[in-house]
PDB file of N, CA and C in Angstrom:
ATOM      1  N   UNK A   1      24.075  -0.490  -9.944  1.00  0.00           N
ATOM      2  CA  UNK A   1      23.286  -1.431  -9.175  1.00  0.00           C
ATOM      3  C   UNK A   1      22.648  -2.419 -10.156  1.00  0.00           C
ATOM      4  N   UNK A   2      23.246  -3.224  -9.831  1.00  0.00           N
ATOM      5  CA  UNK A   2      22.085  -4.747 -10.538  1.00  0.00           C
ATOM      6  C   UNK A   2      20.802  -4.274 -10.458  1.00  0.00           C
ATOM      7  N   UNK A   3      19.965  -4.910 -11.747  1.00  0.00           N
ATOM      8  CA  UNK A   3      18.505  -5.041 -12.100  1.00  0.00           C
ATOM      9  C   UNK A   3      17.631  -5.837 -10.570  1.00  0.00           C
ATOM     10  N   UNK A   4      18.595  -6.403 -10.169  1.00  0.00           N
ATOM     11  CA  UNK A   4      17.713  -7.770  -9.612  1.00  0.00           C
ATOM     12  C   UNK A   4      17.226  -6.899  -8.166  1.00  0.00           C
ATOM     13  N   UNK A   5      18.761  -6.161  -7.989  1.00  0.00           N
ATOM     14  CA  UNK A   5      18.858  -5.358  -6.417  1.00  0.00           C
ATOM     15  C   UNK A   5      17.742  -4.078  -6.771  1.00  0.00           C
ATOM     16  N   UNK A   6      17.534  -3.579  -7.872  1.00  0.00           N
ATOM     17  CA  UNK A   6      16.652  -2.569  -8.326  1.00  0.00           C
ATOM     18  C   UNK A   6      15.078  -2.989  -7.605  1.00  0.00           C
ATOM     19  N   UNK A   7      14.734  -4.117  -8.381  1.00  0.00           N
ATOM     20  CA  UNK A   7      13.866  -4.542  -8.300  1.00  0.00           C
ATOM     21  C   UNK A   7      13.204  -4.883  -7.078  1.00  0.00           C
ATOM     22  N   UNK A   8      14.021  -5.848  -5.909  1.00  0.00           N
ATOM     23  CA  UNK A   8      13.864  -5.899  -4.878  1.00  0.00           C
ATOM     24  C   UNK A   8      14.124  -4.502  -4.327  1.00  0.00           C
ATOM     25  N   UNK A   9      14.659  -3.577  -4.307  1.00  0.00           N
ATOM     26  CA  UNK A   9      14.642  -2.286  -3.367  1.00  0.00           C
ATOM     27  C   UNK A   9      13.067  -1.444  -4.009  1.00  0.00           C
ATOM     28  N   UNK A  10      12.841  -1.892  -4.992  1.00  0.00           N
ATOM     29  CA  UNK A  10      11.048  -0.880  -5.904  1.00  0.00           C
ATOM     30  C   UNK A  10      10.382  -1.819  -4.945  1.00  0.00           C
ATOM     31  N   UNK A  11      10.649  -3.330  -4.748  1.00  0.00           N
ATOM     32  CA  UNK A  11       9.561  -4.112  -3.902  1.00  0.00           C
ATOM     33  C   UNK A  11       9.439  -4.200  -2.619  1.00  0.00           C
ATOM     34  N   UNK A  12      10.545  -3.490  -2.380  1.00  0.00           N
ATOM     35  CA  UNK A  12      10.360  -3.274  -0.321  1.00  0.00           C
ATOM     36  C   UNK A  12       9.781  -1.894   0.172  1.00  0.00           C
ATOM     37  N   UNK A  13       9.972  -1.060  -1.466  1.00  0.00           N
ATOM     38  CA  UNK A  13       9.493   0.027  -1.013  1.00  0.00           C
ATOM     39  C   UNK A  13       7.655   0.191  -0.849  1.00  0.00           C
ATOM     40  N   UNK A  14       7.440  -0.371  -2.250  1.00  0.00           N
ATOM     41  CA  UNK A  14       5.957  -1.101  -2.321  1.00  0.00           C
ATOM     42  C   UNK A  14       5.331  -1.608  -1.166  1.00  0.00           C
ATOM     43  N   UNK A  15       6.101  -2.571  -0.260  1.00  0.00           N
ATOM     44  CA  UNK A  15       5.580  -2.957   0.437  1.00  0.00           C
ATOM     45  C   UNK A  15       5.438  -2.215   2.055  1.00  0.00           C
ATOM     46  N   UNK A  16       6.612  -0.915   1.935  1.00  0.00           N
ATOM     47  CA  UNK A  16       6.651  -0.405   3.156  1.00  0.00           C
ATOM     48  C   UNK A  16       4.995   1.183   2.966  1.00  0.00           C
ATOM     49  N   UNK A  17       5.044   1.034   1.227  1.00  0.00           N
ATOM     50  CA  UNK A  17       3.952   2.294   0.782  1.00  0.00           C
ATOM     51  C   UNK A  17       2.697   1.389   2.000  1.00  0.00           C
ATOM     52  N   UNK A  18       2.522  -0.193   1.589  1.00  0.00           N
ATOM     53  CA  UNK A  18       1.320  -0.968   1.712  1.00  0.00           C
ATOM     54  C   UNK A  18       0.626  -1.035   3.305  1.00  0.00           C
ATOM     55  N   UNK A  19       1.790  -1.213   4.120  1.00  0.00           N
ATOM     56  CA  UNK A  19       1.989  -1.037   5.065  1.00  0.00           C
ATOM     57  C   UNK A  19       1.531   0.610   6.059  1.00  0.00           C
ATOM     58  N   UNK A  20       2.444   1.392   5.529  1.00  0.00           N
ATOM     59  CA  UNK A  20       2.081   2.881   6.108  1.00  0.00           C
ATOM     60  C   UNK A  20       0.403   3.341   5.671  1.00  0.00           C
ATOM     61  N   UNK A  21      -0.107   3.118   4.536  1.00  0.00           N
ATOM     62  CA  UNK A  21      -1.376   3.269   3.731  1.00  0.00           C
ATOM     63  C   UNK A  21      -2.218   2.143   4.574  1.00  0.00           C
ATOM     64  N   UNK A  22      -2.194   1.262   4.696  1.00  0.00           N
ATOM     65  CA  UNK A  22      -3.282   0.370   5.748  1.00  0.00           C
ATOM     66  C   UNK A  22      -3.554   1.044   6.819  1.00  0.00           C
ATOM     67  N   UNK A  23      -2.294   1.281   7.917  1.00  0.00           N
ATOM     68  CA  UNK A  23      -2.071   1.753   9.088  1.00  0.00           C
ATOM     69  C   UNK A  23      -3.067   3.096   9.230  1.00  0.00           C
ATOM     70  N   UNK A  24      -2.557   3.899   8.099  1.00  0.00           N
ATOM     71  CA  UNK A  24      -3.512   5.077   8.045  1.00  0.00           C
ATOM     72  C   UNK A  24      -4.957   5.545   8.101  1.00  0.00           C
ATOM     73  N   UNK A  25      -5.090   4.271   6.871  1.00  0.00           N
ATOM     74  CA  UNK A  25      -6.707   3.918   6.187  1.00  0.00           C
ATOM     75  C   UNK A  25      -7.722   3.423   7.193  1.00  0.00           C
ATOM     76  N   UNK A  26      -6.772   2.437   8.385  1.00  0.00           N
ATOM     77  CA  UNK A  26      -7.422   2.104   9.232  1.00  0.00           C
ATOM     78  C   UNK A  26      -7.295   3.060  10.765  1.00  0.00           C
ATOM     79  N   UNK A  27      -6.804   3.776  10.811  1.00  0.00           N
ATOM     80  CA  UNK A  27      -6.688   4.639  11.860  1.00  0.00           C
ATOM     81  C   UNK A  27      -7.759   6.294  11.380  1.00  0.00           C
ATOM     82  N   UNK A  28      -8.350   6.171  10.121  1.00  0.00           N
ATOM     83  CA  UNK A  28      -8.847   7.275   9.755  1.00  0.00           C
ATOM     84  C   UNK A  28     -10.181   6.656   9.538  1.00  0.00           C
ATOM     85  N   UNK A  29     -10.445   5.529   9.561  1.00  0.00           N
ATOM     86  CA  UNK A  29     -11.657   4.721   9.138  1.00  0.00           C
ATOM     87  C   UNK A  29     -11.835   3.687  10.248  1.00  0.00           C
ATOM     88  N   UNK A  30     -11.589   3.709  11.428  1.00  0.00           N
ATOM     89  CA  UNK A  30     -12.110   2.427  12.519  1.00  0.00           C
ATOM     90  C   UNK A  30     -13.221   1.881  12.070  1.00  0.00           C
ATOM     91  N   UNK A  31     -14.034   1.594  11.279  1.00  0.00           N
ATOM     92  CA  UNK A  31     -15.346   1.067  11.264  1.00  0.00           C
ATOM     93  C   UNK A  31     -15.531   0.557   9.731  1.00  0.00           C
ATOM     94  N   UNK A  32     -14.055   0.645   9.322  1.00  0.00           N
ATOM     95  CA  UNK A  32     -14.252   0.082   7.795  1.00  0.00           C
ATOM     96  C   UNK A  32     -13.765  -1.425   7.988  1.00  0.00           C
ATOM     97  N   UNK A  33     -14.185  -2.202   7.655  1.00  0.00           N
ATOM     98  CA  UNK A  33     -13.392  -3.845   7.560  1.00  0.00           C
ATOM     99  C   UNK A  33     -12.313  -4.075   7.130  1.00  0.00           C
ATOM    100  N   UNK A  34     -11.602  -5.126   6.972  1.00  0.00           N
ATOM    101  CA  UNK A  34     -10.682  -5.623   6.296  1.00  0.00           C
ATOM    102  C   UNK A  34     -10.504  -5.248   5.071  1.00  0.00           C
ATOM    103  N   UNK A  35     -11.593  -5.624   4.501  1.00  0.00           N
ATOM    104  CA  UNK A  35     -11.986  -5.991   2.589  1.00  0.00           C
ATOM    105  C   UNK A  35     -11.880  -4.073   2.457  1.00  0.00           C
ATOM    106  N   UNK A  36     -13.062  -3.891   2.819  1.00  0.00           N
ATOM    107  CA  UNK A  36     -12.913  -2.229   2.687  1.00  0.00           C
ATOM    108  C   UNK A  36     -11.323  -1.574   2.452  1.00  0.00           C
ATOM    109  N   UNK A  37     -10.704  -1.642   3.662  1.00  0.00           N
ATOM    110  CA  UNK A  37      -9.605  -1.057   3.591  1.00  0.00           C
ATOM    111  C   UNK A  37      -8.630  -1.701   2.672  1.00  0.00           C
ATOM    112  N   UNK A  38      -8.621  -2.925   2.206  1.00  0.00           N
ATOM    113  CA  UNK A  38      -7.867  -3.609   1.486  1.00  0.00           C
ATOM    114  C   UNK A  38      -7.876  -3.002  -0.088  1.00  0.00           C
ATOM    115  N   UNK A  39      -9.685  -3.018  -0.338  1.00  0.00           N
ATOM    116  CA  UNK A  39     -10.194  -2.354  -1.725  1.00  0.00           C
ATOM    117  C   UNK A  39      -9.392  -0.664  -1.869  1.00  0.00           C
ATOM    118  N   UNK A  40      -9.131  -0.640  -0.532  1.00  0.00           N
ATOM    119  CA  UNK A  40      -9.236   1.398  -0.752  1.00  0.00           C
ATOM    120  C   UNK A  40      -7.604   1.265  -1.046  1.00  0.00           C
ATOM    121  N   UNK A  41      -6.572   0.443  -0.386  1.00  0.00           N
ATOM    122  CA  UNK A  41      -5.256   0.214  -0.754  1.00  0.00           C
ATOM    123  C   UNK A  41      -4.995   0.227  -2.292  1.00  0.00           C
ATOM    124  N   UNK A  42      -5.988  -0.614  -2.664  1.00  0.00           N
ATOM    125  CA  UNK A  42      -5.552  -1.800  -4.206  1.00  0.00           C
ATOM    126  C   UNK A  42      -6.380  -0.213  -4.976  1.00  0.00           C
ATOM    127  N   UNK A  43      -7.676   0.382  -4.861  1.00  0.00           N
ATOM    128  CA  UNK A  43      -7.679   1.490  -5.625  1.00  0.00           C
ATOM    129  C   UNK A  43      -6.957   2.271  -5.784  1.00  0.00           C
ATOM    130  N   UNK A  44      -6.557   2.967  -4.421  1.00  0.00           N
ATOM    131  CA  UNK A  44      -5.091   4.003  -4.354  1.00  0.00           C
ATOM    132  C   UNK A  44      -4.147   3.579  -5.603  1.00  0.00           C
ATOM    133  N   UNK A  45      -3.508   2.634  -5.371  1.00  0.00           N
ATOM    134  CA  UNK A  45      -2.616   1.749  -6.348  1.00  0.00           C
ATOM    135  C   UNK A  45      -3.024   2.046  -7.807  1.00  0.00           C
ATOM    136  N   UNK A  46      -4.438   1.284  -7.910  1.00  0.00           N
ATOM    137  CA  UNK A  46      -4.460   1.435  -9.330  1.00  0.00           C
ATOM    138  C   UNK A  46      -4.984   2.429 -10.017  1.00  0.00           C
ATOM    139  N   UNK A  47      -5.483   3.172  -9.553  1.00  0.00           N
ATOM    140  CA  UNK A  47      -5.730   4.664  -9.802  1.00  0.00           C
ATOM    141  C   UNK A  47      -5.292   5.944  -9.249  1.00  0.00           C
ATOM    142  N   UNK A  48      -3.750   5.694  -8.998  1.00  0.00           N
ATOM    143  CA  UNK A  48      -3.103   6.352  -8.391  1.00  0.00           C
ATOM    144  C   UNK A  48      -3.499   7.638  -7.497  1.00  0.00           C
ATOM    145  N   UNK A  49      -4.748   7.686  -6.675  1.00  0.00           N
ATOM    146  CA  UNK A  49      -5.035   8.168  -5.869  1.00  0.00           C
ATOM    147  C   UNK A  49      -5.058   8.338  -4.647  1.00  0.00           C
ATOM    148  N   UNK A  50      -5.068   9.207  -3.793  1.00  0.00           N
ATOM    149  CA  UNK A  50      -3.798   9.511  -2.499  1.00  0.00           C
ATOM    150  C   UNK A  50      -5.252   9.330  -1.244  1.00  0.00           C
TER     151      UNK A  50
END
């Protein structure tokens, strides 16, 4: 597999993680905002915490 097809298949997956993890964050947290749940995404991420 091409680098390029690599890359785009790591970035759809990324984006399907971003997706399922919102959905969640906000179905376990109704009363958190946007920003909130956005921050708790981008922490997960960068501190690889679940």
């Amino acid at each position: 597999m091409p680098p390029e097809k690599k890359i785009a298949l790591a970035m759809g997956m990324l984006d399907s993680w971003r997706e399922l993890k919102q959905a969640w964050l906000t179905s376990a947290h109704p009363d958190w905002t946007d920003d909130a749940v956005n921050r708790a995404i981008r922490d997960s991420l960068l501190y690889a915490r679940d």
